[in-house]
Protein backbone atom coordinates (compact mmCIF):
# COMPACT_ATOMS: atom_id res chain seq x y z
CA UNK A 1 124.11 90.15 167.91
CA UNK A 2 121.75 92.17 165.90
CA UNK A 3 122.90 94.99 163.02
CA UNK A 4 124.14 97.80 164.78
CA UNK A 5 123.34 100.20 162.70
CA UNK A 6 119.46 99.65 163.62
CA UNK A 7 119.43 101.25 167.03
CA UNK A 8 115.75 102.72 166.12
CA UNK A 9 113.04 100.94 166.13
CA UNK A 10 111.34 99.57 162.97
CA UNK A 11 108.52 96.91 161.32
CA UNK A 12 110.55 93.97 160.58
CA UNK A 13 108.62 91.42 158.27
CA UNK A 14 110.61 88.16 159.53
CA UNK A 15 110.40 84.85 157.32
CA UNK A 16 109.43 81.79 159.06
CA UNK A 17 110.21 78.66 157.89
CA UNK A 18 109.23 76.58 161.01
CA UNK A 19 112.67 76.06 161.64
CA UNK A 20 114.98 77.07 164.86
CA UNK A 21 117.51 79.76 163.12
CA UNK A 22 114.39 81.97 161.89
CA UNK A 23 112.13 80.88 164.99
CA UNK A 24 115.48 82.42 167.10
CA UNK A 25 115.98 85.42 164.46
CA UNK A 26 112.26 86.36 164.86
CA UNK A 27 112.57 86.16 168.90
CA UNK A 28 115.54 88.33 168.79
CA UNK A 29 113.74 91.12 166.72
CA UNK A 30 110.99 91.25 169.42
CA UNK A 31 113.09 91.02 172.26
CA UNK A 32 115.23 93.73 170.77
CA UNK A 33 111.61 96.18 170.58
CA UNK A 34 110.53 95.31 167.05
CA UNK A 35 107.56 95.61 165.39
CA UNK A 36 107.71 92.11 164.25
CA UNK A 37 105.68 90.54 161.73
CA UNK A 38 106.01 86.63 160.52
CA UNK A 39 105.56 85.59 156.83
CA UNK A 40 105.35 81.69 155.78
CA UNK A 41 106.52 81.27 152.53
CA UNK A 42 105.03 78.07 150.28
CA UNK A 43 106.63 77.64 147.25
CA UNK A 44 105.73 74.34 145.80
CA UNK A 45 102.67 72.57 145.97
CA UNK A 46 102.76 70.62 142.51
CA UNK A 47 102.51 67.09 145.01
CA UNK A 48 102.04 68.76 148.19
CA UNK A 49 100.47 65.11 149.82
CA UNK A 50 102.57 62.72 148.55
CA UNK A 51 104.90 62.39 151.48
CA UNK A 52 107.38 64.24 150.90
CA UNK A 53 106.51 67.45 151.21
CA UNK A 54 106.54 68.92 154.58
CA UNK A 55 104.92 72.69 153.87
CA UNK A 56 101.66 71.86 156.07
CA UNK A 57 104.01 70.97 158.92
CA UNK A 58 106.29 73.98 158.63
CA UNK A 59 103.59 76.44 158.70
CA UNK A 60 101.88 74.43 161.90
CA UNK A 61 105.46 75.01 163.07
CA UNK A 62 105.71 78.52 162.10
CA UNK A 63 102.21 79.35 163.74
CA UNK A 64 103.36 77.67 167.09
CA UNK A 65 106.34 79.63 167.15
CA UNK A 66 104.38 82.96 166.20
CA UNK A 67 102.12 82.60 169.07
CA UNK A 68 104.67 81.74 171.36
CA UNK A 69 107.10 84.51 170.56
CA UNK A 70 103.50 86.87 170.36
CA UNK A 71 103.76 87.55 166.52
CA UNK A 72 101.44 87.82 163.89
CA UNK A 73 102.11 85.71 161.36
CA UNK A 74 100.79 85.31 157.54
CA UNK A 75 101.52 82.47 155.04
CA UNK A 76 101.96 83.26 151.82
CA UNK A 77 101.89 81.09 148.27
CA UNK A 78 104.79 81.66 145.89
CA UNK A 79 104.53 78.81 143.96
CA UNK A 80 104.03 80.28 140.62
CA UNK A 81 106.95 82.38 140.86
CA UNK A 82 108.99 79.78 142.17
CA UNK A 83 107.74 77.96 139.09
CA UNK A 84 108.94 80.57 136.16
CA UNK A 85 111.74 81.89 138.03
CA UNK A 86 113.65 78.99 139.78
CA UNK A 87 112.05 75.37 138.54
CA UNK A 88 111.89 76.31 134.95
CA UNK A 89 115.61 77.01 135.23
CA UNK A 90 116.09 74.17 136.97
CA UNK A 91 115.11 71.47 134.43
CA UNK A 92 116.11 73.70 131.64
CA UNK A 93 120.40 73.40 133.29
CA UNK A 94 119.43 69.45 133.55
CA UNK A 95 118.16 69.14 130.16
CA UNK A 96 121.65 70.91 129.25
CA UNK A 97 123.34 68.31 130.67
CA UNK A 98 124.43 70.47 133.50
CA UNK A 99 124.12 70.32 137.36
CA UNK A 100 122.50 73.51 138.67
CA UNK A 101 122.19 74.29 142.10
CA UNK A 102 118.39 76.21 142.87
CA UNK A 103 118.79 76.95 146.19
CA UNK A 104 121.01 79.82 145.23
CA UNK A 105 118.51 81.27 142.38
CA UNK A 106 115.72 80.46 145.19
CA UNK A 107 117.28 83.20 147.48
CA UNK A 108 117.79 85.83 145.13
CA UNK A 109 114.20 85.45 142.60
CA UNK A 110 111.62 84.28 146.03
CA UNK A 111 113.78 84.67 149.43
CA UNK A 112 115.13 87.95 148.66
CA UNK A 113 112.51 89.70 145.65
CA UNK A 114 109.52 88.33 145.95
CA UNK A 115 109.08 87.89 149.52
CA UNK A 116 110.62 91.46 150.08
CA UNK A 117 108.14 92.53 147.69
CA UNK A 118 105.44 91.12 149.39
CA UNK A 119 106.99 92.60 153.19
CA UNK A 120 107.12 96.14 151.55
CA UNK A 121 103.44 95.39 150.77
CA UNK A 122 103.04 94.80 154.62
CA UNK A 123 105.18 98.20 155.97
CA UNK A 124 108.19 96.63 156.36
CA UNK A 125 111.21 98.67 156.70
CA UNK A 126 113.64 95.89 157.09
CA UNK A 127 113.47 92.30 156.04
CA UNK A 128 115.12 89.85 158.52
CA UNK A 129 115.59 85.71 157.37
CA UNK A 130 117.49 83.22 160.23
CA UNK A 131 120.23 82.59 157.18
CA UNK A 132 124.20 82.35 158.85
CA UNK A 133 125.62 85.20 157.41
CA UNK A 134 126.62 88.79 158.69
CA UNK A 135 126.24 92.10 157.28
CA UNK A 136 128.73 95.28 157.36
CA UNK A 137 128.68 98.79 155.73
CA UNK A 138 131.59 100.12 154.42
CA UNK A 139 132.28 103.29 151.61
CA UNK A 140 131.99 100.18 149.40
CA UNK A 141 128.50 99.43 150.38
CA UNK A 142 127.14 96.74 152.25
CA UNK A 143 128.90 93.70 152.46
CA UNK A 144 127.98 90.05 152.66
CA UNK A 145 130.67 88.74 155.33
CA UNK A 146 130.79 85.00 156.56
CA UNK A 147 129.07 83.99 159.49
CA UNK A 148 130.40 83.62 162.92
CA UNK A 149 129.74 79.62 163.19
CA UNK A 150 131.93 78.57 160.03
CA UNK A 151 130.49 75.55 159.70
CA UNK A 152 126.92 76.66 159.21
CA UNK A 153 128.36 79.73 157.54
CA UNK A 154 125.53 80.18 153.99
CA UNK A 155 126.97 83.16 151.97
CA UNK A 156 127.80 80.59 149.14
CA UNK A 157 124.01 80.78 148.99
CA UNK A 158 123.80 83.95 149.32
CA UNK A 159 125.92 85.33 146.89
CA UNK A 160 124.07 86.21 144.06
CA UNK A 161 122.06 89.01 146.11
CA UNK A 162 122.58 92.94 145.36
CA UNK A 163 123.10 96.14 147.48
CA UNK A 164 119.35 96.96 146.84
CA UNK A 165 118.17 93.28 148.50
CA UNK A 166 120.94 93.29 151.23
CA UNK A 167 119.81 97.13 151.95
CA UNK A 168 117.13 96.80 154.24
CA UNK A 169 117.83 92.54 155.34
CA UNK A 170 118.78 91.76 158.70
CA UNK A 171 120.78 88.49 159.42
CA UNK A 172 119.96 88.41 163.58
CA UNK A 173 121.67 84.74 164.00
CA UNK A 174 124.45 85.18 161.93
CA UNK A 175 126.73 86.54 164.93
CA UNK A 176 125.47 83.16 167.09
CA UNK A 177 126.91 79.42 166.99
CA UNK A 178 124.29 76.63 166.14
CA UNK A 179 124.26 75.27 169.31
CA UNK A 180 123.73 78.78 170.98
CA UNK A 181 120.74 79.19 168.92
CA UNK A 182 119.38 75.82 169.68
CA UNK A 183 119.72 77.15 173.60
CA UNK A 184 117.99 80.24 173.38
CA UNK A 185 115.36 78.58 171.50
CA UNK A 186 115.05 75.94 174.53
CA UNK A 187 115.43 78.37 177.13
CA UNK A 188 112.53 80.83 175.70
CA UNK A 189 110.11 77.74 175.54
CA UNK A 190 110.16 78.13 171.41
CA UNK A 191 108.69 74.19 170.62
CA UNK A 192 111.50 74.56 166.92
CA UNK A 193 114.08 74.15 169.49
CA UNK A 194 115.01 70.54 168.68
CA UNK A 195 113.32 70.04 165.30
CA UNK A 196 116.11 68.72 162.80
CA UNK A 197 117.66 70.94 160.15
CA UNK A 198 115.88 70.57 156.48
CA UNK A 199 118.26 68.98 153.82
CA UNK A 200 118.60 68.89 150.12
CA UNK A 201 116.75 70.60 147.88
CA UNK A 202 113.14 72.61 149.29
CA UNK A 203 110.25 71.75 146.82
CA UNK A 204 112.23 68.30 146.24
CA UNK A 205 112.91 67.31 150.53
CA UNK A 206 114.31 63.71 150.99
CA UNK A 207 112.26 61.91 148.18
CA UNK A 208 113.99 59.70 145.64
CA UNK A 209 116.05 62.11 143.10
CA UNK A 210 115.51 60.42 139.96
CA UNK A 211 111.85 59.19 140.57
CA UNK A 212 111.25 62.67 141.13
CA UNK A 213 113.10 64.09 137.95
CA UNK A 214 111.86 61.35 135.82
CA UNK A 215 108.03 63.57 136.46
CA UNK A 216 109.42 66.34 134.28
CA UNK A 217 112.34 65.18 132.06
CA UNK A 218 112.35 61.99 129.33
CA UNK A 219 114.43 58.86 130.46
CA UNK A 220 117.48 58.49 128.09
CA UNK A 221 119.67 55.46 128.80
CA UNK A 222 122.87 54.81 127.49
CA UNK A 223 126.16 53.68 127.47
CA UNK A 224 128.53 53.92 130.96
CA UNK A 225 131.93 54.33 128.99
CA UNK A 226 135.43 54.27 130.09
CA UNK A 227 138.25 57.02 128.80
CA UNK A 228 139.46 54.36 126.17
CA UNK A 229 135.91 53.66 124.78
CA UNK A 230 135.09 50.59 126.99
CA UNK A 231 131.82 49.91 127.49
CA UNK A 232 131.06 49.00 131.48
CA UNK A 233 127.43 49.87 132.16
CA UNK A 234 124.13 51.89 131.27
CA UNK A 235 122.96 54.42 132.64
CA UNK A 236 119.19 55.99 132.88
CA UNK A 237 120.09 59.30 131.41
CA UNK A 238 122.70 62.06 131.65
CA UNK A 239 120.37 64.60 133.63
CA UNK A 240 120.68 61.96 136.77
CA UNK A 241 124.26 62.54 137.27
CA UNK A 242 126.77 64.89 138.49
CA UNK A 243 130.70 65.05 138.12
CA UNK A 244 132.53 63.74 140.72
CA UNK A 245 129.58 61.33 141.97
CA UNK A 246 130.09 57.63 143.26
CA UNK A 247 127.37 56.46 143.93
CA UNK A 248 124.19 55.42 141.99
CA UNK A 249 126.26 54.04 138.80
CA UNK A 250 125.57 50.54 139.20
CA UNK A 251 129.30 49.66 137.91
CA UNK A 252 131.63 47.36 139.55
CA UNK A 253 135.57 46.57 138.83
CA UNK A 254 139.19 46.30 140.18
CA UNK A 255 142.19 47.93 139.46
CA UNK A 256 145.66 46.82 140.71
CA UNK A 257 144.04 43.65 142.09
CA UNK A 258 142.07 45.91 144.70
CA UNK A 259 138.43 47.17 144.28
CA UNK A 260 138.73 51.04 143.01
CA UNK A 261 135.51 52.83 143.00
CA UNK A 262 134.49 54.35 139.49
CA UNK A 263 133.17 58.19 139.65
CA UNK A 264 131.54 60.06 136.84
CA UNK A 265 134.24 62.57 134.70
CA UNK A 266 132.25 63.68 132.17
CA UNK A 267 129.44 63.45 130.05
CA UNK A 268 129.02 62.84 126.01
CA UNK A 269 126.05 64.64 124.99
CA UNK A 270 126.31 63.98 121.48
CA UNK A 271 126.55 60.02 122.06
CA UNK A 272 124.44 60.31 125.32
CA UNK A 273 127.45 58.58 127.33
CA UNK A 274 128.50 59.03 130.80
CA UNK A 275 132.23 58.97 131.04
CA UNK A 276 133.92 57.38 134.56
CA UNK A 277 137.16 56.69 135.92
CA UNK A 278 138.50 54.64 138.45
CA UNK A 279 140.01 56.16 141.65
CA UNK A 280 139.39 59.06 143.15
CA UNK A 281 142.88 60.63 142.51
CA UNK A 282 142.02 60.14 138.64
CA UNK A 283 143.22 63.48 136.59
CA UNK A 284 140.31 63.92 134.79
CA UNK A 285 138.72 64.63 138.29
CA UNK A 286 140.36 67.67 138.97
CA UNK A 287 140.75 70.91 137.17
CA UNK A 288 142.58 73.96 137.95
CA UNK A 289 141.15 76.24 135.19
CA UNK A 290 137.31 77.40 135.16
CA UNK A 291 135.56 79.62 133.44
CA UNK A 292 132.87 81.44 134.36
CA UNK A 293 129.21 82.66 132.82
CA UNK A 294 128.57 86.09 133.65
CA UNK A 295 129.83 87.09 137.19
CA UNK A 296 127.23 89.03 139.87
CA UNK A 297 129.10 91.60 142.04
CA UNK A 298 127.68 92.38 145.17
CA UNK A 299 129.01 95.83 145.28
CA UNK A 300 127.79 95.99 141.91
CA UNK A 301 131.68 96.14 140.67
CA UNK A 302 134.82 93.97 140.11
CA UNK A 303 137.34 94.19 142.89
CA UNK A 304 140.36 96.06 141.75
CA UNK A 305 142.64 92.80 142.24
CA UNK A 306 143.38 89.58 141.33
CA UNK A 307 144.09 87.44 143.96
CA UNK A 308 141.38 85.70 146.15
CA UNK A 309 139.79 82.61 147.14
CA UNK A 310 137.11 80.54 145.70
CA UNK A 311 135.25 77.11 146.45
CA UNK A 312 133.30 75.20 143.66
CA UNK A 313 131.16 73.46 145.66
CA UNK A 314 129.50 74.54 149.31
CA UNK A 315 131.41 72.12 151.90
CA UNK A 316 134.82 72.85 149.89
CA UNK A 317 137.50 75.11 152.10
CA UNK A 318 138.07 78.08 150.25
CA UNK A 319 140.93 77.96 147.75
CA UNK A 320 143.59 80.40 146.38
CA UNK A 321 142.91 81.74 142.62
CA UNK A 322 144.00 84.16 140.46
CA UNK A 323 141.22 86.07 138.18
CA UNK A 324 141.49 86.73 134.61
CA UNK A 325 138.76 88.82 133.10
CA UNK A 326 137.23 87.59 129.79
CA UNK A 327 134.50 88.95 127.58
CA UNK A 328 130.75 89.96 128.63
CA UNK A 329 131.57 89.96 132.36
CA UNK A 330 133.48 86.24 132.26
CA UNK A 331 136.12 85.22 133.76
CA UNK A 332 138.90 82.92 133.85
CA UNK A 333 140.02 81.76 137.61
CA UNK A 334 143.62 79.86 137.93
CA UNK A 335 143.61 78.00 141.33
CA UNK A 336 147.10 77.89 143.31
CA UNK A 337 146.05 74.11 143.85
CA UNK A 338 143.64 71.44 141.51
CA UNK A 339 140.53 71.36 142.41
CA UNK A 340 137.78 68.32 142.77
CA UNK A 341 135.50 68.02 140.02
CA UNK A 342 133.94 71.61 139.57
CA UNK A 343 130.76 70.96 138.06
CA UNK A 344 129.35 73.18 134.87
CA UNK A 345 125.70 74.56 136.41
CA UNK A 346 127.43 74.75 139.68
CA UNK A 347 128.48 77.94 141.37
CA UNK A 348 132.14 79.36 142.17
CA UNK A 349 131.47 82.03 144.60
CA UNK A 350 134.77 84.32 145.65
CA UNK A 351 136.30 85.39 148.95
CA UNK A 352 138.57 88.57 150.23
CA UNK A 353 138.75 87.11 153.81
CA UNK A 354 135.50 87.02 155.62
CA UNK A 355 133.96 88.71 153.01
CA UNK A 356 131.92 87.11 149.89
CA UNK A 357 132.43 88.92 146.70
CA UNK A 358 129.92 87.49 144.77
CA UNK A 359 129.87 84.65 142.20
CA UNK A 360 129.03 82.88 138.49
CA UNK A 361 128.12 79.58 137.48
CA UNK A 362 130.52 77.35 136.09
CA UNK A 363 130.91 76.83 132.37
CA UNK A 364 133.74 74.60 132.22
CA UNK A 365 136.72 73.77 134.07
CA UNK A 366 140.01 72.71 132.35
CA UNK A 367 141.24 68.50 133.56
CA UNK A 368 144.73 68.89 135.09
CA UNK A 369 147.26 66.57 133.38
CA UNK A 370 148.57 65.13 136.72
CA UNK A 371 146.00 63.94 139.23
CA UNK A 372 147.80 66.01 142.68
CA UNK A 373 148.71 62.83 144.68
CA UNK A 374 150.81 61.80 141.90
CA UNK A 375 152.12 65.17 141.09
CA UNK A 376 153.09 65.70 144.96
CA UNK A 377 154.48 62.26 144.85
CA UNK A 378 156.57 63.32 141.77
C-alpha cells in the first residue's frame, strides 16, 4: 500500500486538500509511524466570496481531518505563483486560440515545486499528495506507473513531473480502489469520508465558464460558419470553445431529414470564425497525425522505440501510435486508429504498459480524409 522502499521512518509533509484521497493518504502515513505534517494549499483568491470558490471550506475540512488523524497542519497561500506560473499561461493558450489544460501545469509549477519547496522549508524528507498514481524504481529511474483503480487512474496529470519532483513524493492511495478509500476513511471516523469529489478546473470550481473568462479576455463575436462558407450562427468569441464540443453553440439544423447535432472542427483566427460540422462521425473530427511542442521525459530521455500508446484527452482509452522524432525535441505520432478531435493546447501523454512516459502539448493534428465509420463501412 505504501512505497516500499520507505521502510524507515521519515517527516512526511502531506498536502491536504480537504478531500478523502489525501485525508486517507495522510492517515496512512501516520498509521504507518510517520512524522506527518499537513499543508493546505490556497491558490486563488482573486474572488474568493463570490460563491464559487470553496478554499474556506476545504481548509475547515482539512483542519477537521488534521485533528482527527492527530496532525499538525499549516495553510499556505500560493496564489501569486499560481498567478505567473499557471493563470498567466492559461489566458495567454486562450488568447491563442488554443484549449490548454492547467491542471497539468498546476501539478508540476505549485503541486509538485512550490509546495515541495515550501515542505523542504518544513524538514520534509518526502512529500506525499492523495493523487491515483504509483511509483517504481528501476536502473531507469523512478517511474510514474498507472494507478491500481483505472478509472481514477491521474498520471495524464501527472506527466509533466521529473525524476527530481517524483524523488522524494509518495503516492499512499495509489495502490487502493476509490471505494476502499472511501471505507477506510468511514471506518477511522475521518468526517471527508463522504464529501463529493471536486470537478473542473480548481481556481475556476463549477461557476459559469464564459462569465468567468469574459473577467480577463475581450468578447469577440463572429460568424458560426459551415465547411462550404455558410453562415449558421454567431458566436461570442473563439477563446469560449473547444474542438470537438456540442454544446453551447446555439445552432440548430437537419441533415438527411433527421436532426444531426453540429460540433465545433476548427477555428479561423484570421476571420474570427468558428468552423462546425454536422455529425459526429464528420472527418474533419478526427485526425490520425499530431504533432507535438516540445516533449517532457520523465526519465529525462526518449525511449529507445517507437511503438506505444497515447490518449489526447484524459477519459480517452489509450491508443496505439508510432513516434517520429522532429526538430527541437518534437515529434510526430501516427495512431494505428483516427482519433476524436485532439485539441491544439491539449496534452498527448504516452504509455509503455502501466507505465507513463511523459508527454507534450498538442500543436496540430492532421483531419483524416475518411471519417472511421465510413471507412470501416467501406
Amino acid at each position: 500500500m505504501l512505497d516500499s522502499a520507505v521502510a524507515s521512518k521519515h517527516r512526511i509533509v502531506v498536502g491536504l486538500s480537504g478531500g478523502v484521497d489525501s485525508s486517507v493518504a495522510a492517515w496512512l502515513l501516520k498509521r504507518a509511524g510517520h512524522e506527518v505534517v499537513g499543508v493546505f494549499m490556497k491558490n486563488w483568491e482573486e474572488d474568493d466570496s463570490d460563491g464559487y470558490c470553496t478554499s474556506r471550506q476545504d481548509l475547515v475540512d482539512a483542519a477537521s481531518v488534521a485533528d482527527v488523524i492527530g496532525i499538525d497542519l499549516e495553510a499556505v497561500n500560493f496564489a501569486a505563483e499560481y498567478q505567473d506560473r499557471v493563470f498567466a499561461q492559461f489566458l495567454h493558450e486562450y488568447r491563442a486560440g488554443r484549449t490548454p489544460n492547467p491542471d497539468v501545469l498546476c501539478n508540476s509549477e505549485i503541486k509538485f515545486k512550490a509546495f515541495i519547496d515550501h515542505a523542504r522549508a518544513l524538514g520534509a524528507e518526502r512529500i506525499a499528495t492523495g493523487h491515483y498514481a504509483r511509483l517504481e524504481r528501476s536502473e531507469h529511474g523512478v517511474e510514474l506507473r498507472k494507478a491500481a483503480d483505472t478509472g481514477k487512474d491521474q498520471t495524464y496529470f501527472l506527466h509533466q513531473l521529473s525524476q527530481a519532483q517524483l524523488d522524494g513524493t509518495m503516492f499512499p492511495v495509489g495502490d487502493l480502489a476509490k471505494r476502499d478509500v472511501r471505507s477506510i476513511a468511514r471506518e477511522q471516523g475521518i468526517p471527508t469520508y463522504a464529501k463529493k469529489d471536486s470537478t473542473g478546473i480548481c481556481f475556476i470550481g463549477e461557476r459559469p465558464f464564459r462569465e468567468f473568462l469574459a473577467r480577463y479576455l475581450p468578447t469577440e463575436p463572429g460568424p458560426i460558419e459551415t465547411l462550404s462558407g455558410e453562415t449558421v450562427g454567431r458566436h461570442q468569441g473563439l477563446a469560449y470553445y473547444t474542438l470537438g464540443q456540442r454544446q453551447g453553440l446555439g445552432v440548430g439544423g437537419t441533415r438527411g431529414g433527421g436532426p444531426a447535432p453540429w460540433f465545433v472542427a476548427g477555428k479561423d483566427l484570421a476571420r474570427n470564425a468558428l468552423i462546425v460540422v454536422q455529425g459526429h462521425d464528420d472527418p474533419r473530427l478526427y485526425a490520425d497525425v499530431v504533432e507535438t511542442a516540445t516533449m517532457h521525459w520523465i526519465t529525462g530521455a526518449a525511449p529507445s522505440g517507437r511503438r506505444f500508446a497515447a490518449k489526447t484527452r484524459y477519459r480517452m482509452a489509450d491508443a496505439r501510435c508510432t513516434l517520429e522524432p522532429l526538430a527541437a525535441g518534437r515529434w510526430r505520432v501516427r495512431f494505428d486508429a483516427p482519433q476524436w478531435a485532439p485539441t491544439p493546447g491539449q496534452y498527448l501523454v504516452l504509455y509503455d504498459g502501466e507505465t507513463c512516459l511523459g508527454g507534450a502539448v498538442i500543436e496540430s493534428a492532421r483531419a483524416c480524409e475518411v471519417a472511421p465509420a465510413l471507412a470501416a463501412a467501406g
